[in-house]
C-alpha atoms as a PDB file:
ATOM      1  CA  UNK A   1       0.000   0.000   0.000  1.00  0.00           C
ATOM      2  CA  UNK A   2       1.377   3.373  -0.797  1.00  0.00           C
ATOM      3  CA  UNK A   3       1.705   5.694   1.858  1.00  0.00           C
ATOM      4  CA  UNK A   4       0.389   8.946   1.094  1.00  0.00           C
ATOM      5  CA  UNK A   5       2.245  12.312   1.358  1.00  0.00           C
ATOM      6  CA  UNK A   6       0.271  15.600   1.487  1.00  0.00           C
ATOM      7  CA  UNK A   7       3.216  17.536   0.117  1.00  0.00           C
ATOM      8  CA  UNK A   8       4.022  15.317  -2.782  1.00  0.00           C
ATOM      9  CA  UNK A   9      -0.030  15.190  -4.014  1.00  0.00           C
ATOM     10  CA  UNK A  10      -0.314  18.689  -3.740  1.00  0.00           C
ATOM     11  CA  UNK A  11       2.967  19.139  -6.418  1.00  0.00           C
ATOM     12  CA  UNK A  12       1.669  16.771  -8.580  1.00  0.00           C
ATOM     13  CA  UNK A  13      -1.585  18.764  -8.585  1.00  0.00           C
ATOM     14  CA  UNK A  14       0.657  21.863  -9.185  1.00  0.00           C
ATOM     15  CA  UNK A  15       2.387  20.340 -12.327  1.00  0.00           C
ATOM     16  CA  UNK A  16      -0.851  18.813 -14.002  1.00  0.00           C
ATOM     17  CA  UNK A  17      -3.322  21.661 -13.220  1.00  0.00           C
ATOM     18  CA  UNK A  18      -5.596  20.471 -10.775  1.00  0.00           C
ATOM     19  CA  UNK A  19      -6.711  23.383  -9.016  1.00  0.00           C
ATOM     20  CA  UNK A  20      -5.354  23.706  -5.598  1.00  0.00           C
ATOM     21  CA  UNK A  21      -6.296  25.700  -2.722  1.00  0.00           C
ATOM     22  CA  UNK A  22      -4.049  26.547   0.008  1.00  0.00           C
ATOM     23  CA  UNK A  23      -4.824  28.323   3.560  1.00  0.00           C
ATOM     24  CA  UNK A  24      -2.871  30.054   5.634  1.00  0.00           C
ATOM     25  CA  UNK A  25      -3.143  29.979   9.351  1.00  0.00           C
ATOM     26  CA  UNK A  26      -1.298  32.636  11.830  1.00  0.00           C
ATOM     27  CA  UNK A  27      -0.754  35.647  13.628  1.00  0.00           C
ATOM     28  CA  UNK A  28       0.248  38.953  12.193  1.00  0.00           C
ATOM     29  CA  UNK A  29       3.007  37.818  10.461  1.00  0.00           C
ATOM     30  CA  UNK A  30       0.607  35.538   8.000  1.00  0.00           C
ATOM     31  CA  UNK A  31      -1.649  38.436   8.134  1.00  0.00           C
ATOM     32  CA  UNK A  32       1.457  40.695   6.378  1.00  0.00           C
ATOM     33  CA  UNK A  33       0.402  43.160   9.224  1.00  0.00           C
ATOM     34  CA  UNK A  34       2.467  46.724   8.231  1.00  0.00           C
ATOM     35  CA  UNK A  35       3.941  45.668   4.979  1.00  0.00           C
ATOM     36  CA  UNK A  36       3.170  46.440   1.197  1.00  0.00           C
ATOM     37  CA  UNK A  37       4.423  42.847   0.638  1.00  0.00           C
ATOM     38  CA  UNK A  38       4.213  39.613   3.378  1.00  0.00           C
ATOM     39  CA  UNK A  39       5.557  36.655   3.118  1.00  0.00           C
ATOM     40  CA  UNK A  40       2.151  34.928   1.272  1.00  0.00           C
ATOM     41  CA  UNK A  41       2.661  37.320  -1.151  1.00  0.00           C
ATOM     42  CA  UNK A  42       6.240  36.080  -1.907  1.00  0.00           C
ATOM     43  CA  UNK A  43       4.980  32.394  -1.308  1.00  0.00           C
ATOM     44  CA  UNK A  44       2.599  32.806  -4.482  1.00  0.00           C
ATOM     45  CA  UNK A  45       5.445  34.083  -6.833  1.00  0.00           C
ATOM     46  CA  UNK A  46       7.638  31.050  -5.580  1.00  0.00           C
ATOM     47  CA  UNK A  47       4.880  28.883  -6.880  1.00  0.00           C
ATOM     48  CA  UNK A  48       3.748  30.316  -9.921  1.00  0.00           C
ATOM     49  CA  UNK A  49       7.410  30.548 -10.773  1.00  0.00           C
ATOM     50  CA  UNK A  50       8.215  27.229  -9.885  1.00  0.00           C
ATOM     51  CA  UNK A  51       5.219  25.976 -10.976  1.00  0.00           C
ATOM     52  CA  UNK A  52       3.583  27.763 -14.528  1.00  0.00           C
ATOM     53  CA  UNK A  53       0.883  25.592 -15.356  1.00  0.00           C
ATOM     54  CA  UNK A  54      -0.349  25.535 -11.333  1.00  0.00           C
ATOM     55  CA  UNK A  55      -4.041  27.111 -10.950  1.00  0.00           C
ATOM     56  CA  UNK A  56      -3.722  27.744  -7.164  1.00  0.00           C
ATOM     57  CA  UNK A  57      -5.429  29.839  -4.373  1.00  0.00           C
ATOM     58  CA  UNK A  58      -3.599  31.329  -1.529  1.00  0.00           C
ATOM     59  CA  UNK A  59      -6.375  32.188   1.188  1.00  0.00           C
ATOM     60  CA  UNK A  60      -4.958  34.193   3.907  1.00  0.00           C
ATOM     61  CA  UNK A  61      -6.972  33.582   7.357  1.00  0.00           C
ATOM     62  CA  UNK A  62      -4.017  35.549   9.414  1.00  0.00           C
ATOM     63  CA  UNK A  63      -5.230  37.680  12.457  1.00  0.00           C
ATOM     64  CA  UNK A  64      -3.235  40.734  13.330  1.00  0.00           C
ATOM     65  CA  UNK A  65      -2.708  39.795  17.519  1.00  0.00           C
ATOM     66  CA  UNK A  66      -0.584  38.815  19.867  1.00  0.00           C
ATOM     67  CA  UNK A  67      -0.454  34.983  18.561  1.00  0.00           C
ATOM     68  CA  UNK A  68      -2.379  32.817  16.489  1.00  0.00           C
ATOM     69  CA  UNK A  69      -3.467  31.190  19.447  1.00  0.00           C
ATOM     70  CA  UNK A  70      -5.410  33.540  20.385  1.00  0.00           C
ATOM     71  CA  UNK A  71      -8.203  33.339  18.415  1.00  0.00           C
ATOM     72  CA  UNK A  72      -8.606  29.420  18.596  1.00  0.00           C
END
């Protein structure tokens, strides 16, 4: 039985065009609380750089607070 690895099904969804949707959990940080640019934003060049065919969705459910803990 093949053991399944969320990582290497979502790349293969990248390279053949399955859409993919991909959520982002966090704090401010995730948020890109005080910036022009955060770190999601540079996450979804990576990809559609790395990855030219990908249809993807970065959904950004950050919380500017003290920590993502916070709000569970």
């Amino acid at each position: 039985m093949e053991k399944k690895i969320k990582p290497v099904n979502t790349i293969r969804k990248l390279l053949s065009g399955v859409p993919v949707i991909m959520v982002a959990l966090g704090d401010s940080l995730t948020y890109g609380w005080m910036v022009d640019k955060g770190y999601l934003d540079f996450m979804g060049e990576m990809i559609g750089e790395e990855f030219p065919d990908a249809r993807f969705s970065l959904i950004n459910c950050g919380m500017p607070a003290g920590t993502a803990l916070a709000h569970v």
